[in-house]
PDB file of N, CA and C in Angstrom:
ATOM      1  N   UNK A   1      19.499  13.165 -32.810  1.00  0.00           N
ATOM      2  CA  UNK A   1      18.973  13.544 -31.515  1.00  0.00           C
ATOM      3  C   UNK A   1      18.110  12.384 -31.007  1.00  0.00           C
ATOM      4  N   UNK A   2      18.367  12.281 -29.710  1.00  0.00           N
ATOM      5  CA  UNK A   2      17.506  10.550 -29.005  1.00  0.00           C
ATOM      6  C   UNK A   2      16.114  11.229 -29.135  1.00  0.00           C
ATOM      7  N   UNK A   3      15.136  10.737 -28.735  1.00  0.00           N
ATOM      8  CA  UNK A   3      13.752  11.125 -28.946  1.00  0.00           C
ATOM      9  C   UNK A   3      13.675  11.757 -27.603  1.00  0.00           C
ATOM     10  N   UNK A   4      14.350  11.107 -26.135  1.00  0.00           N
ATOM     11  CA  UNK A   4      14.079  12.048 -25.145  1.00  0.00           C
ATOM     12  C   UNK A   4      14.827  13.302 -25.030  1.00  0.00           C
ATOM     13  N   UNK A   5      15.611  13.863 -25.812  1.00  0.00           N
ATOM     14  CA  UNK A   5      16.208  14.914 -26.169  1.00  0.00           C
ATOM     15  C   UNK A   5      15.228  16.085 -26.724  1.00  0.00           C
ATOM     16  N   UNK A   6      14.577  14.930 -27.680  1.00  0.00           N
ATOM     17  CA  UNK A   6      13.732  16.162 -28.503  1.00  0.00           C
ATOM     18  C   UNK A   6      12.711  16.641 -27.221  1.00  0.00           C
ATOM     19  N   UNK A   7      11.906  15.491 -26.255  1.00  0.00           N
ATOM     20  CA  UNK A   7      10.836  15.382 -25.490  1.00  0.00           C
ATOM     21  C   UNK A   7      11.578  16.277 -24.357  1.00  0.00           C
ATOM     22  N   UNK A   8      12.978  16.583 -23.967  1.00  0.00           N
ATOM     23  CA  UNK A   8      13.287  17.446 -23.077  1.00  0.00           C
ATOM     24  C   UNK A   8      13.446  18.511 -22.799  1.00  0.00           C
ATOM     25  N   UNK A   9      12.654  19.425 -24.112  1.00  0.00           N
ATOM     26  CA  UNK A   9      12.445  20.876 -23.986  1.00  0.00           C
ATOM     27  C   UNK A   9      10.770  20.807 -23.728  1.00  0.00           C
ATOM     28  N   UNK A  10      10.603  21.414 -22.648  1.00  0.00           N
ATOM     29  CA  UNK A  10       8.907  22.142 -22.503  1.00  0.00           C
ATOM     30  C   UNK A  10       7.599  22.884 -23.462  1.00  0.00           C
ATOM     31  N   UNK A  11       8.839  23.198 -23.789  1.00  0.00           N
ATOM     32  CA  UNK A  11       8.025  24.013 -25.394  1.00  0.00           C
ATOM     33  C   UNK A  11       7.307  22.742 -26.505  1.00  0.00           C
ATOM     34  N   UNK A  12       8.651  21.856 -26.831  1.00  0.00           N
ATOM     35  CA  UNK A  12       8.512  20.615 -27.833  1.00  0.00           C
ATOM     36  C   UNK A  12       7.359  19.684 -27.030  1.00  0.00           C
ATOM     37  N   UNK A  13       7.497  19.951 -25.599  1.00  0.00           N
ATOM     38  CA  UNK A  13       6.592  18.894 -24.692  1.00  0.00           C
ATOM     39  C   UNK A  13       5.030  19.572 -25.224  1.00  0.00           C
ATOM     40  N   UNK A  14       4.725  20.762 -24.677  1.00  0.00           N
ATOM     41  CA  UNK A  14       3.077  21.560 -24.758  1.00  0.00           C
ATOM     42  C   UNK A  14       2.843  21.303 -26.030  1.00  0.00           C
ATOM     43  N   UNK A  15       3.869  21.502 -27.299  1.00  0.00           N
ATOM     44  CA  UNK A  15       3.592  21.180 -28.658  1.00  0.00           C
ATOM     45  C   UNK A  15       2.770  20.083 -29.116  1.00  0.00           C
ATOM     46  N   UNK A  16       3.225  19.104 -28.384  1.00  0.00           N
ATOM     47  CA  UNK A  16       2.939  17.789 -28.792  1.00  0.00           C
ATOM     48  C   UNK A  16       1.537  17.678 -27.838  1.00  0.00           C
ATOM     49  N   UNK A  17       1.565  18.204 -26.648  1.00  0.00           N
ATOM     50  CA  UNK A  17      -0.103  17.877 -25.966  1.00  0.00           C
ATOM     51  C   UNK A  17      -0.822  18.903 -26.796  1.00  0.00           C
ATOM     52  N   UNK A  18      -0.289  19.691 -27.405  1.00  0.00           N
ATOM     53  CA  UNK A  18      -1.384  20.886 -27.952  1.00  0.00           C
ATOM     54  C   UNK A  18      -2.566  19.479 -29.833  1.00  0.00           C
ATOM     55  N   UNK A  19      -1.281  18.938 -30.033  1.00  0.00           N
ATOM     56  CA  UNK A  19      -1.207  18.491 -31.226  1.00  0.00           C
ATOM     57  C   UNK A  19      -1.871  16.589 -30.788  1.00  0.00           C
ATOM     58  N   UNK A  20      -1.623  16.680 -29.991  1.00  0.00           N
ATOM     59  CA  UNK A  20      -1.925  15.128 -29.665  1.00  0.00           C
ATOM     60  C   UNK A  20      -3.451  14.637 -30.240  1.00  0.00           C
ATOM     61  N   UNK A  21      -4.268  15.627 -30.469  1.00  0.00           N
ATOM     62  CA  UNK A  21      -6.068  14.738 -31.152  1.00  0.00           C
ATOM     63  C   UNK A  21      -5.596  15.267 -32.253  1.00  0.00           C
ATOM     64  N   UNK A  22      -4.592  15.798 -33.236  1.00  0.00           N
ATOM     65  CA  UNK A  22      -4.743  16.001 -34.276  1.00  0.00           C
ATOM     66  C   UNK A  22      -5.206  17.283 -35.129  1.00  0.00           C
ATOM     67  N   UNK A  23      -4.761  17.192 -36.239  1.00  0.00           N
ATOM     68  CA  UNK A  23      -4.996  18.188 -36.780  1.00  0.00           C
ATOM     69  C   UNK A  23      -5.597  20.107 -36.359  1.00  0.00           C
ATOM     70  N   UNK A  24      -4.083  20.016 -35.640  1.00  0.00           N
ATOM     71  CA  UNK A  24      -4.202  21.690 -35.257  1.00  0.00           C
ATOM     72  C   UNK A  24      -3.803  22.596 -36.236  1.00  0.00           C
ATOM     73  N   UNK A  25      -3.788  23.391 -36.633  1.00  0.00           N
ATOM     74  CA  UNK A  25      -3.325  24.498 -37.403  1.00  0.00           C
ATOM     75  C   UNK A  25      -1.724  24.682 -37.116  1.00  0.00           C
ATOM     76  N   UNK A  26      -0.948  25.205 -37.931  1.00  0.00           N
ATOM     77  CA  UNK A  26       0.457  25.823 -37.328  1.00  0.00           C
ATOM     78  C   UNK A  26       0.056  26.875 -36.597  1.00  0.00           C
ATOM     79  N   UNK A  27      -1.089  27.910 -37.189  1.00  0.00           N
ATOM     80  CA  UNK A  27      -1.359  29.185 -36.303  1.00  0.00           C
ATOM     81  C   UNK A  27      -1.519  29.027 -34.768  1.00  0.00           C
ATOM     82  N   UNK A  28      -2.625  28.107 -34.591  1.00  0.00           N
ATOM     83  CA  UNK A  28      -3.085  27.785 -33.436  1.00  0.00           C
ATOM     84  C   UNK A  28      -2.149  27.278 -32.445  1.00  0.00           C
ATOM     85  N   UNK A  29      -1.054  26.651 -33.038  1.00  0.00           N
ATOM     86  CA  UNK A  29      -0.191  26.483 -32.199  1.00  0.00           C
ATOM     87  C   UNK A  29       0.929  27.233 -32.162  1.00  0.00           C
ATOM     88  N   UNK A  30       1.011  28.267 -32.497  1.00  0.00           N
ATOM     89  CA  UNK A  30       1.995  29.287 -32.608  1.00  0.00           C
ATOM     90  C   UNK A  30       1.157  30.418 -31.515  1.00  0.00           C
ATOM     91  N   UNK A  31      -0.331  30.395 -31.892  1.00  0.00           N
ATOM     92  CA  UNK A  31      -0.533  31.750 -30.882  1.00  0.00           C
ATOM     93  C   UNK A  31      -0.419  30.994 -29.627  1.00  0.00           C
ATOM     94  N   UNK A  32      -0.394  29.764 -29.522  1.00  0.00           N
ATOM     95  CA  UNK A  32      -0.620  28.938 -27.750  1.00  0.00           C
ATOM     96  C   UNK A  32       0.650  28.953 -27.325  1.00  0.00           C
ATOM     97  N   UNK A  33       1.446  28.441 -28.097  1.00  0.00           N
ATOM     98  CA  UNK A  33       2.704  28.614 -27.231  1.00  0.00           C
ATOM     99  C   UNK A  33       3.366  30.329 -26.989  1.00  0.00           C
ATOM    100  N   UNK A  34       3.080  31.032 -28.006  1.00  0.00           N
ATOM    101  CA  UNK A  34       3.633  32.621 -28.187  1.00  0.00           C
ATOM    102  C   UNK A  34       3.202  32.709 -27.018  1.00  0.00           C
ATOM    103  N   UNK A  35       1.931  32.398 -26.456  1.00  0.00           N
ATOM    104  CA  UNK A  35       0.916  33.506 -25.242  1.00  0.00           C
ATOM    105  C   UNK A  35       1.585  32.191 -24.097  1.00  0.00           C
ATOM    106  N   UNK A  36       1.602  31.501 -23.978  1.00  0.00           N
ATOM    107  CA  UNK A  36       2.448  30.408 -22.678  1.00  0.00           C
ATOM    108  C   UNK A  36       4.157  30.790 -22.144  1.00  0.00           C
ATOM    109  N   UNK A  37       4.800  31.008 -23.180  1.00  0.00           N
ATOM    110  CA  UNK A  37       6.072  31.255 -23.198  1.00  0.00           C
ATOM    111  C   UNK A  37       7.232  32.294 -23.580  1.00  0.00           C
ATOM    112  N   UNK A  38       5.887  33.118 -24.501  1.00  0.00           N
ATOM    113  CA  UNK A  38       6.225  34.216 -25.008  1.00  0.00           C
ATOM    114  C   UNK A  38       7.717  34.115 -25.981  1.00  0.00           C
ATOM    115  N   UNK A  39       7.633  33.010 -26.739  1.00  0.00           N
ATOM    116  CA  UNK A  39       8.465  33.039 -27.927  1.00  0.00           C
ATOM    117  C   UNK A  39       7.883  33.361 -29.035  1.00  0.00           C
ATOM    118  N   UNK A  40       8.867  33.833 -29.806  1.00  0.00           N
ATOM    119  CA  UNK A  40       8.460  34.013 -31.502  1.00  0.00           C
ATOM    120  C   UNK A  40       7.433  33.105 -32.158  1.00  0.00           C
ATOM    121  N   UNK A  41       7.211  33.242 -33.009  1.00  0.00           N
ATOM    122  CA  UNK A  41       6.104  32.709 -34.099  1.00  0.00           C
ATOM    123  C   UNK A  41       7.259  31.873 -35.011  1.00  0.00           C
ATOM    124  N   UNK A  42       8.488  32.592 -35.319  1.00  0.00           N
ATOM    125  CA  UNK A  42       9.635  31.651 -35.857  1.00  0.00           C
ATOM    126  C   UNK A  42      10.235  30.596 -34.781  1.00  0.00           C
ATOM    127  N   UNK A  43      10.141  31.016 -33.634  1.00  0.00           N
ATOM    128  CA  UNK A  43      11.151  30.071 -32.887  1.00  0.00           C
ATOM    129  C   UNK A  43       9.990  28.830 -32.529  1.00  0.00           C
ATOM    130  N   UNK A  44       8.444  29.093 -33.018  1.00  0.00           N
ATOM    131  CA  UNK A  44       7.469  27.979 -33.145  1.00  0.00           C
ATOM    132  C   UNK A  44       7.683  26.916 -33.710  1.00  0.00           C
ATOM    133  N   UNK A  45       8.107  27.432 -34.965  1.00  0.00           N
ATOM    134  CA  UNK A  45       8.215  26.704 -36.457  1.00  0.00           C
ATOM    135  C   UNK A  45       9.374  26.129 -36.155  1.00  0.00           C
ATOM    136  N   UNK A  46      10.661  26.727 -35.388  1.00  0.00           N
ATOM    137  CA  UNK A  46      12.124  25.730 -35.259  1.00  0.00           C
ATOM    138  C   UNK A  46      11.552  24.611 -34.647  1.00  0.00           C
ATOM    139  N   UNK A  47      10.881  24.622 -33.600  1.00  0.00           N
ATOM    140  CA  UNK A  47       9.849  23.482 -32.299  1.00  0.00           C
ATOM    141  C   UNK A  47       9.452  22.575 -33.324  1.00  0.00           C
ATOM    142  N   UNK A  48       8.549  23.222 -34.121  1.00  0.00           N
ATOM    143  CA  UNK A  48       7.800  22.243 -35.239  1.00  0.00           C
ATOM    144  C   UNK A  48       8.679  21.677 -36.005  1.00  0.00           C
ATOM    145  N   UNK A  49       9.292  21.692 -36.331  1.00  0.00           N
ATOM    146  CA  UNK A  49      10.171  21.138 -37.270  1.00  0.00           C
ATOM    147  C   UNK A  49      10.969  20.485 -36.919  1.00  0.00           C
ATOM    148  N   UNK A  50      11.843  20.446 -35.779  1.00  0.00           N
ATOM    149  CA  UNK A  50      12.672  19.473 -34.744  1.00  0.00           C
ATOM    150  C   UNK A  50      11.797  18.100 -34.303  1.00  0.00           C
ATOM    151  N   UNK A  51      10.185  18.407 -34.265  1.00  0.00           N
ATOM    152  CA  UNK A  51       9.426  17.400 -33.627  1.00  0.00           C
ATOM    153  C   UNK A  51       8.702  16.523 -35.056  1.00  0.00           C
ATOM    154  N   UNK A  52       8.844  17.602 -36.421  1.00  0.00           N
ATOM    155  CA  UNK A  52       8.758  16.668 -37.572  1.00  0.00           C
ATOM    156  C   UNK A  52       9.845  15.369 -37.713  1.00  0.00           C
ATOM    157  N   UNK A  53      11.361  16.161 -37.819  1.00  0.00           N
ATOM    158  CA  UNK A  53      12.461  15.486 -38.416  1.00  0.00           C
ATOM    159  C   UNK A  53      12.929  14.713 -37.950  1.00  0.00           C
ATOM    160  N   UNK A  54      12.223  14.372 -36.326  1.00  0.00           N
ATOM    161  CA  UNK A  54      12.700  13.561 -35.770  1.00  0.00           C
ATOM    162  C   UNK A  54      11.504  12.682 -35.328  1.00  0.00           C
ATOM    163  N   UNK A  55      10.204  12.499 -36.328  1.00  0.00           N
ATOM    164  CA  UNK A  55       9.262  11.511 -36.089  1.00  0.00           C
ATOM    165  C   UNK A  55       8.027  12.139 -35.070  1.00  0.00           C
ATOM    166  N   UNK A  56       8.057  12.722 -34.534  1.00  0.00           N
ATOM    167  CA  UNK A  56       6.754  12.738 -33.324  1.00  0.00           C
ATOM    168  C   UNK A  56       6.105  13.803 -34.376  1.00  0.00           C
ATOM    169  N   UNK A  57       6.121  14.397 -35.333  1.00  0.00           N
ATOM    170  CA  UNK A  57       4.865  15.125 -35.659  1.00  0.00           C
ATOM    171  C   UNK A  57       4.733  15.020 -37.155  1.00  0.00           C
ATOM    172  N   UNK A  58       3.659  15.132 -37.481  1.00  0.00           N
ATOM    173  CA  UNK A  58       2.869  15.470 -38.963  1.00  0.00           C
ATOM    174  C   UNK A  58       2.456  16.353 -39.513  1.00  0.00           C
ATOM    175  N   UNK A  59       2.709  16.559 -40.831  1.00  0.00           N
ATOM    176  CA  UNK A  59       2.128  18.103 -41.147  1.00  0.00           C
ATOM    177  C   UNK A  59       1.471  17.613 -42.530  1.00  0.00           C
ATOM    178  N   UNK A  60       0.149  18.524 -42.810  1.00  0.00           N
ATOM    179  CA  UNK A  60      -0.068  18.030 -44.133  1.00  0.00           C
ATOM    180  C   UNK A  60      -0.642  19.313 -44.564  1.00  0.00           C
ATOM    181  N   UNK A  61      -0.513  19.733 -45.581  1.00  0.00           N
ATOM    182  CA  UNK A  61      -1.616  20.935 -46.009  1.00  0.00           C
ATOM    183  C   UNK A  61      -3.170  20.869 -46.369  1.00  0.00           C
ATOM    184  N   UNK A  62      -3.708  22.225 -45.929  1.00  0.00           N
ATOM    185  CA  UNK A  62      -5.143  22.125 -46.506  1.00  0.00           C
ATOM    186  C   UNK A  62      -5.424  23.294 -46.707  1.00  0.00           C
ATOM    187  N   UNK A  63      -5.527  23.333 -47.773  1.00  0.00           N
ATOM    188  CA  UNK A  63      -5.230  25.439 -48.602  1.00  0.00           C
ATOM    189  C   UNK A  63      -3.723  25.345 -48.095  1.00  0.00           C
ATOM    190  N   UNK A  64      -4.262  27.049 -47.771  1.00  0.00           N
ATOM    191  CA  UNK A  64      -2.837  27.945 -47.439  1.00  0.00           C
ATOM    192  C   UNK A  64      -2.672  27.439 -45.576  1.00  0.00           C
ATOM    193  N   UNK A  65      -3.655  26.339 -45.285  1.00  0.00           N
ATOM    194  CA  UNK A  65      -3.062  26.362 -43.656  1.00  0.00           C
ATOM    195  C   UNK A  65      -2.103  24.520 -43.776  1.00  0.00           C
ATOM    196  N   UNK A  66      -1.322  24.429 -42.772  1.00  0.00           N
ATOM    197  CA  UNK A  66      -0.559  23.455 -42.515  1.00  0.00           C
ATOM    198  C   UNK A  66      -1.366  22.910 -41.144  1.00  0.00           C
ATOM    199  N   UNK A  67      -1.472  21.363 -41.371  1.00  0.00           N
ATOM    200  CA  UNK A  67      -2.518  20.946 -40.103  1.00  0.00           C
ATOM    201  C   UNK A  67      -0.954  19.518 -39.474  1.00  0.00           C
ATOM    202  N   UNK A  68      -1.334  19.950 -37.732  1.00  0.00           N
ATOM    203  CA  UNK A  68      -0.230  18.869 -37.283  1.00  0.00           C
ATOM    204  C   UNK A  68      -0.690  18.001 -36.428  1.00  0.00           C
ATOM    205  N   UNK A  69      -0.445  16.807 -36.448  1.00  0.00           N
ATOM    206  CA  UNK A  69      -0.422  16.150 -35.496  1.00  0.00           C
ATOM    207  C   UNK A  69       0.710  15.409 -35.073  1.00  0.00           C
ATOM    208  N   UNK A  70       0.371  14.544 -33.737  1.00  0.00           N
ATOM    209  CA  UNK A  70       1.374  13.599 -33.376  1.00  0.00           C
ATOM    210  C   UNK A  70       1.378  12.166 -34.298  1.00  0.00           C
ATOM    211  N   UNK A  71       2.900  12.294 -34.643  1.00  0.00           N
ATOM    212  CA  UNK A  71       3.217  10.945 -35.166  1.00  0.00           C
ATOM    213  C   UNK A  71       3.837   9.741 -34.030  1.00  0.00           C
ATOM    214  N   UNK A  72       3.216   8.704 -34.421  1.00  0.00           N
ATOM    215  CA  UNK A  72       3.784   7.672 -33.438  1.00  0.00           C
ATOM    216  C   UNK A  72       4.914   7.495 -33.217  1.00  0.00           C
ATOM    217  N   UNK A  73       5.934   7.276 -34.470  1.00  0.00           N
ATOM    218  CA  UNK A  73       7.492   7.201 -34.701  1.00  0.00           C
ATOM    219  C   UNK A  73       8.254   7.286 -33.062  1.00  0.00           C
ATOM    220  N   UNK A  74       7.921   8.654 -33.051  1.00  0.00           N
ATOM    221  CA  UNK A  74       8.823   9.621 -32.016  1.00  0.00           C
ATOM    222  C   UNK A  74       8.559   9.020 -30.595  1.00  0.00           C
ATOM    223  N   UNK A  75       7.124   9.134 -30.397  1.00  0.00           N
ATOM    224  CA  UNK A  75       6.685   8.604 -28.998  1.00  0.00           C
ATOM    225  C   UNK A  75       6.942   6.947 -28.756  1.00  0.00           C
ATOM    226  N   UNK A  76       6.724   6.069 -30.021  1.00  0.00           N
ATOM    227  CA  UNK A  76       6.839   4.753 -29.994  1.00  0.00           C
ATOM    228  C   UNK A  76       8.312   4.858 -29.403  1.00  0.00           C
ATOM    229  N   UNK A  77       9.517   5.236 -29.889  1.00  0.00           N
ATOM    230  CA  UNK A  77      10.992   5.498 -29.600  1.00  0.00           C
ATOM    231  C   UNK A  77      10.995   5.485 -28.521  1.00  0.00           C
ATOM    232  N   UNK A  78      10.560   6.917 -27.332  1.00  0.00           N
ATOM    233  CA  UNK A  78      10.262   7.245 -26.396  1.00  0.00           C
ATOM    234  C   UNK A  78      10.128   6.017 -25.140  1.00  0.00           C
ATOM    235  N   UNK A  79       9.234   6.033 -25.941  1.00  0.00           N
ATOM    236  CA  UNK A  79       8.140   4.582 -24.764  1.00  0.00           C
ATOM    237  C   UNK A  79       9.157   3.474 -24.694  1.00  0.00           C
ATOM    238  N   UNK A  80       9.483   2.528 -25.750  1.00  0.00           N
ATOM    239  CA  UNK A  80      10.728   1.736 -25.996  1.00  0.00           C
ATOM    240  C   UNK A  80      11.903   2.059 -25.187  1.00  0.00           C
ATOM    241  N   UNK A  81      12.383   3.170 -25.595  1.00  0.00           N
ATOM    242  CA  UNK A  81      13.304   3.633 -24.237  1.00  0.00           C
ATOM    243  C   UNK A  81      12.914   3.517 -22.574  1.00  0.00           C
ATOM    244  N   UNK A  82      11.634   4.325 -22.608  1.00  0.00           N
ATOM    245  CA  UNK A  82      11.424   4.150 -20.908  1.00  0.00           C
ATOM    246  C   UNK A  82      11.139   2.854 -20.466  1.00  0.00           C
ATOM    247  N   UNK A  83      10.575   1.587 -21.254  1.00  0.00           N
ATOM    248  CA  UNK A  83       9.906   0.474 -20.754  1.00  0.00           C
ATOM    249  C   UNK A  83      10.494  -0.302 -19.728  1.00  0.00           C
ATOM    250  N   UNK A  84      12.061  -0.575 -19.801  1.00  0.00           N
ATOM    251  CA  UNK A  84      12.445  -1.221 -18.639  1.00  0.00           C
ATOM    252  C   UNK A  84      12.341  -0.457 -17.182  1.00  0.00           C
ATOM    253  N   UNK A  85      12.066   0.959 -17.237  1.00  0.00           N
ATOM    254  CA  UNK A  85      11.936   1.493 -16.202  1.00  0.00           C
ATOM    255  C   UNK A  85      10.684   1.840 -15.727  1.00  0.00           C
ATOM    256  N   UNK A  86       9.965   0.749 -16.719  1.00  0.00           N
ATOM    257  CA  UNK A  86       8.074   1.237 -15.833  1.00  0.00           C
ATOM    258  C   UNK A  86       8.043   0.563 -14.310  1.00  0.00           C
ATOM    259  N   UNK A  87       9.348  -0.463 -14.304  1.00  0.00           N
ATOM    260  CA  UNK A  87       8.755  -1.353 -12.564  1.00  0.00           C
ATOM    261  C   UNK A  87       9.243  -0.233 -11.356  1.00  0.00           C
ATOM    262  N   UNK A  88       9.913   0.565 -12.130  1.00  0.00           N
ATOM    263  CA  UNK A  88      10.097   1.976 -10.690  1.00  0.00           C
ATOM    264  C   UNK A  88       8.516   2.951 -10.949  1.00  0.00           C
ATOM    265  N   UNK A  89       7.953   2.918 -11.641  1.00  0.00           N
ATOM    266  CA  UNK A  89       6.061   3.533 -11.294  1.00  0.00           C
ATOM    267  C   UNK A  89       4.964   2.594 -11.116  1.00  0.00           C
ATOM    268  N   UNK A  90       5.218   1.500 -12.120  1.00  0.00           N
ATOM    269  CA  UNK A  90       3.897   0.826 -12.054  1.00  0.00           C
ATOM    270  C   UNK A  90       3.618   0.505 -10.303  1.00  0.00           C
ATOM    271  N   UNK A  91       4.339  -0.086  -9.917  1.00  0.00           N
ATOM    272  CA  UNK A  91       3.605  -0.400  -8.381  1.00  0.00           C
ATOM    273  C   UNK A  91       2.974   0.811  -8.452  1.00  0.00           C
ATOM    274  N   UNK A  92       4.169   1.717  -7.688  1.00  0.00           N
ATOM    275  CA  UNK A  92       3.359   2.658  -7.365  1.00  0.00           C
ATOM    276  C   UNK A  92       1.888   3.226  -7.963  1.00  0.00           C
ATOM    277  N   UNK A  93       1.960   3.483  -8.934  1.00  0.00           N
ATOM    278  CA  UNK A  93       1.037   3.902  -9.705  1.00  0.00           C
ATOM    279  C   UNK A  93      -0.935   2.750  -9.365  1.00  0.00           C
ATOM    280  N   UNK A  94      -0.341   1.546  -9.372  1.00  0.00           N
ATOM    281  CA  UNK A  94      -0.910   0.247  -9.013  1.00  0.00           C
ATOM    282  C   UNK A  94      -1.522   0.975  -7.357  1.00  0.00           C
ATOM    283  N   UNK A  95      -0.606   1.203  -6.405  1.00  0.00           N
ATOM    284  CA  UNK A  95      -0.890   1.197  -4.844  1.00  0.00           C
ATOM    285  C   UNK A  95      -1.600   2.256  -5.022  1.00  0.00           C
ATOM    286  N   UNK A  96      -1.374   3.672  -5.720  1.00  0.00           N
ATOM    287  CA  UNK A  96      -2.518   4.531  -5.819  1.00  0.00           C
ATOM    288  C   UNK A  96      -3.425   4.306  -6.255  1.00  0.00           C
ATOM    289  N   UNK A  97      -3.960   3.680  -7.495  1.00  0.00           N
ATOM    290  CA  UNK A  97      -5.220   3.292  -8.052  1.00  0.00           C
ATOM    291  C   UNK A  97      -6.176   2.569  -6.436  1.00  0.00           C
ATOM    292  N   UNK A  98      -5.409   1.663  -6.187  1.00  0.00           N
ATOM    293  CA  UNK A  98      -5.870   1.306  -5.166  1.00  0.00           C
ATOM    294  C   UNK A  98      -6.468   1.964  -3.804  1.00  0.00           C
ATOM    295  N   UNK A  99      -5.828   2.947  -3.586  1.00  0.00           N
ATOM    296  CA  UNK A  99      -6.257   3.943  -2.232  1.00  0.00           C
ATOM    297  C   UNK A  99      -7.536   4.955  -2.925  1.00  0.00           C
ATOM    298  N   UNK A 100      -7.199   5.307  -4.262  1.00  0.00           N
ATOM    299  CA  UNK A 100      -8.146   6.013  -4.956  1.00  0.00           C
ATOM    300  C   UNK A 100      -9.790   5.610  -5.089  1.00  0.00           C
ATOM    301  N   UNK A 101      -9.455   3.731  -5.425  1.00  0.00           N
ATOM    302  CA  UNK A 101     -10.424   3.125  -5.616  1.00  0.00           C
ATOM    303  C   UNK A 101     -11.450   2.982  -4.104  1.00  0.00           C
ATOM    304  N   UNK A 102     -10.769   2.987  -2.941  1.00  0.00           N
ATOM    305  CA  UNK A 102     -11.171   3.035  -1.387  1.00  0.00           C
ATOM    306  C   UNK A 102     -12.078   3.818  -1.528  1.00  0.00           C
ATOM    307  N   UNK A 103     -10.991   5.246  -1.570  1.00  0.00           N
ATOM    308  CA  UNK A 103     -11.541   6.756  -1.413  1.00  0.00           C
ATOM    309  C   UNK A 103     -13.223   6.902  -2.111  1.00  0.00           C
ATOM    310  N   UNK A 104     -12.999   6.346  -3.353  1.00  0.00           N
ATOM    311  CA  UNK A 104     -14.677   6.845  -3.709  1.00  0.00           C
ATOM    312  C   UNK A 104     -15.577   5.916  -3.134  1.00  0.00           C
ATOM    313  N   UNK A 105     -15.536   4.420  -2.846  1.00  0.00           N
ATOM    314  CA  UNK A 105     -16.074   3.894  -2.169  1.00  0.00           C
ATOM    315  C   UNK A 105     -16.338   4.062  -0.731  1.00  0.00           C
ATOM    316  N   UNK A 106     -15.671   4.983   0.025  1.00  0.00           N
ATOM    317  CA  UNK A 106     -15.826   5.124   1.601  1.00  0.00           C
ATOM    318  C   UNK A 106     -16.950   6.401   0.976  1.00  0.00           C
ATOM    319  N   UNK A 107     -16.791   7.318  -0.355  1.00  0.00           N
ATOM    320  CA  UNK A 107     -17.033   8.420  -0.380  1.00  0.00           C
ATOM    321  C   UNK A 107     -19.029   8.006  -0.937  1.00  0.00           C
ATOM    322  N   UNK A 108     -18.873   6.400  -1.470  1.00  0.00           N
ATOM    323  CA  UNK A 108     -20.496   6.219  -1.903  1.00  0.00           C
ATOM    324  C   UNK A 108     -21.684   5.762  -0.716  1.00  0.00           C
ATOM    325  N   UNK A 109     -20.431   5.329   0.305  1.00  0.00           N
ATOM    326  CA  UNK A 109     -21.329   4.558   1.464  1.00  0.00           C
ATOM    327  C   UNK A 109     -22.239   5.599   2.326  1.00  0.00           C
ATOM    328  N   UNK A 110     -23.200   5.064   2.890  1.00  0.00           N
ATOM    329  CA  UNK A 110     -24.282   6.190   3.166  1.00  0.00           C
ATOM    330  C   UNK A 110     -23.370   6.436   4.718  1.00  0.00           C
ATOM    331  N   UNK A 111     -23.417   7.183   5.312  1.00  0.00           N
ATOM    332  CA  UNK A 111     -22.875   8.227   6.475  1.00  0.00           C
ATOM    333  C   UNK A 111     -23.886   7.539   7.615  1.00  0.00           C
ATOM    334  N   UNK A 112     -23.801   7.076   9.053  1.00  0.00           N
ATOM    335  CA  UNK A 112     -24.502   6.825   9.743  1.00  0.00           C
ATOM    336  C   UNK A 112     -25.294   7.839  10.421  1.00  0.00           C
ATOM    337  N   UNK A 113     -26.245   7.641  10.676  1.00  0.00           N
ATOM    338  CA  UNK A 113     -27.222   8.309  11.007  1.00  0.00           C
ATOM    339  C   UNK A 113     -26.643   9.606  12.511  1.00  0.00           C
ATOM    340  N   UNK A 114     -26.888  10.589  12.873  1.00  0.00           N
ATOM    341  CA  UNK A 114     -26.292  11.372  13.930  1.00  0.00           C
ATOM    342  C   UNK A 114     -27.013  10.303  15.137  1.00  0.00           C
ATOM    343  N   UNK A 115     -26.095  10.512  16.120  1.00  0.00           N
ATOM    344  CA  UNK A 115     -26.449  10.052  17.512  1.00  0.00           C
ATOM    345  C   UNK A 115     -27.219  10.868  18.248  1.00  0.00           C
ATOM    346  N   UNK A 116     -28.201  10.879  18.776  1.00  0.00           N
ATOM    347  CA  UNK A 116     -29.025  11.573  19.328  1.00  0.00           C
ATOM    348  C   UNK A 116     -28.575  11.790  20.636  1.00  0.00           C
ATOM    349  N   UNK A 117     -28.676  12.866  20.991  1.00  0.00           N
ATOM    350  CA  UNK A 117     -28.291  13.291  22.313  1.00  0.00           C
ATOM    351  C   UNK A 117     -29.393  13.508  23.300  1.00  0.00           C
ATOM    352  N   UNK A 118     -29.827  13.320  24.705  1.00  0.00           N
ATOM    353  CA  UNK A 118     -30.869  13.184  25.399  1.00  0.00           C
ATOM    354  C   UNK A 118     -30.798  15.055  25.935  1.00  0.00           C
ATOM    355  N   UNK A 119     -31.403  15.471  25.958  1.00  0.00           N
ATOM    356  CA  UNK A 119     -31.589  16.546  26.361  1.00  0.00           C
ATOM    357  C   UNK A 119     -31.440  16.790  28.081  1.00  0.00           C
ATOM    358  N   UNK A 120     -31.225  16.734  29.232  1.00  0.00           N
ATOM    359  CA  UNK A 120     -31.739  17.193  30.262  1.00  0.00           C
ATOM    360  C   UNK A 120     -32.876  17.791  30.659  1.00  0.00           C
TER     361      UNK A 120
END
């Protein structure tokens, strides 16, 4: 399976942001996705295990719990694949930083004072 195969189910996607700082529980990520998507607690573990065997995740024990994180493997793959196609975002991405960077600066400058109006 290509790595964006594995990355093209939603479920395998939240998995991996759930898991991305590391060391989550299997539980914890079984009740997050159960209550997001309302799948099984087994059809968790198929997720988990598709995103082991194919590099993007880690499992190690501690007691009776299994702790996961993201492995590089999978995402390094990933990234490698998309790289020739960063020059269709980076501008863009570049021209927004830029309008963004405006925005808080028009947003720090002090406001001119109201114009006073003469009364009659």
């Amino acid at each position: 399976m290509h790595a964006l195969d594995v990355l093209g189910d939603p479920v395998r996607r939240r998995i991996l942001e759930l898991i991305a700082d590391g060391d989550v529980p299997s539980g914890a990520v079984a009740e997050a996705i159960t209550a997001e998507f309302g799948i099984s607690q087994p059809a968790v573990s198929q997720h988990l295990r598709v995103l082991r065997e194919h590099g993007f995740a880690t499992v190690r024990p501690q007691g009776a719990r299994r702790l996961y994180s993201v492995a590089p493997d999978g995402v390094r793959e990933a990234s490698e694949w998309l790289t020739p196609f960063q020059r269709f975002w980076a501008g863009p991405l570049a021209a927004l930083e830029t309008e963004l960077a405006r925005g808080r600066r028009e947003r720090r400058r002090p406001s001119p004072p109201p114009a006073h109006e003469e009364q009659p």
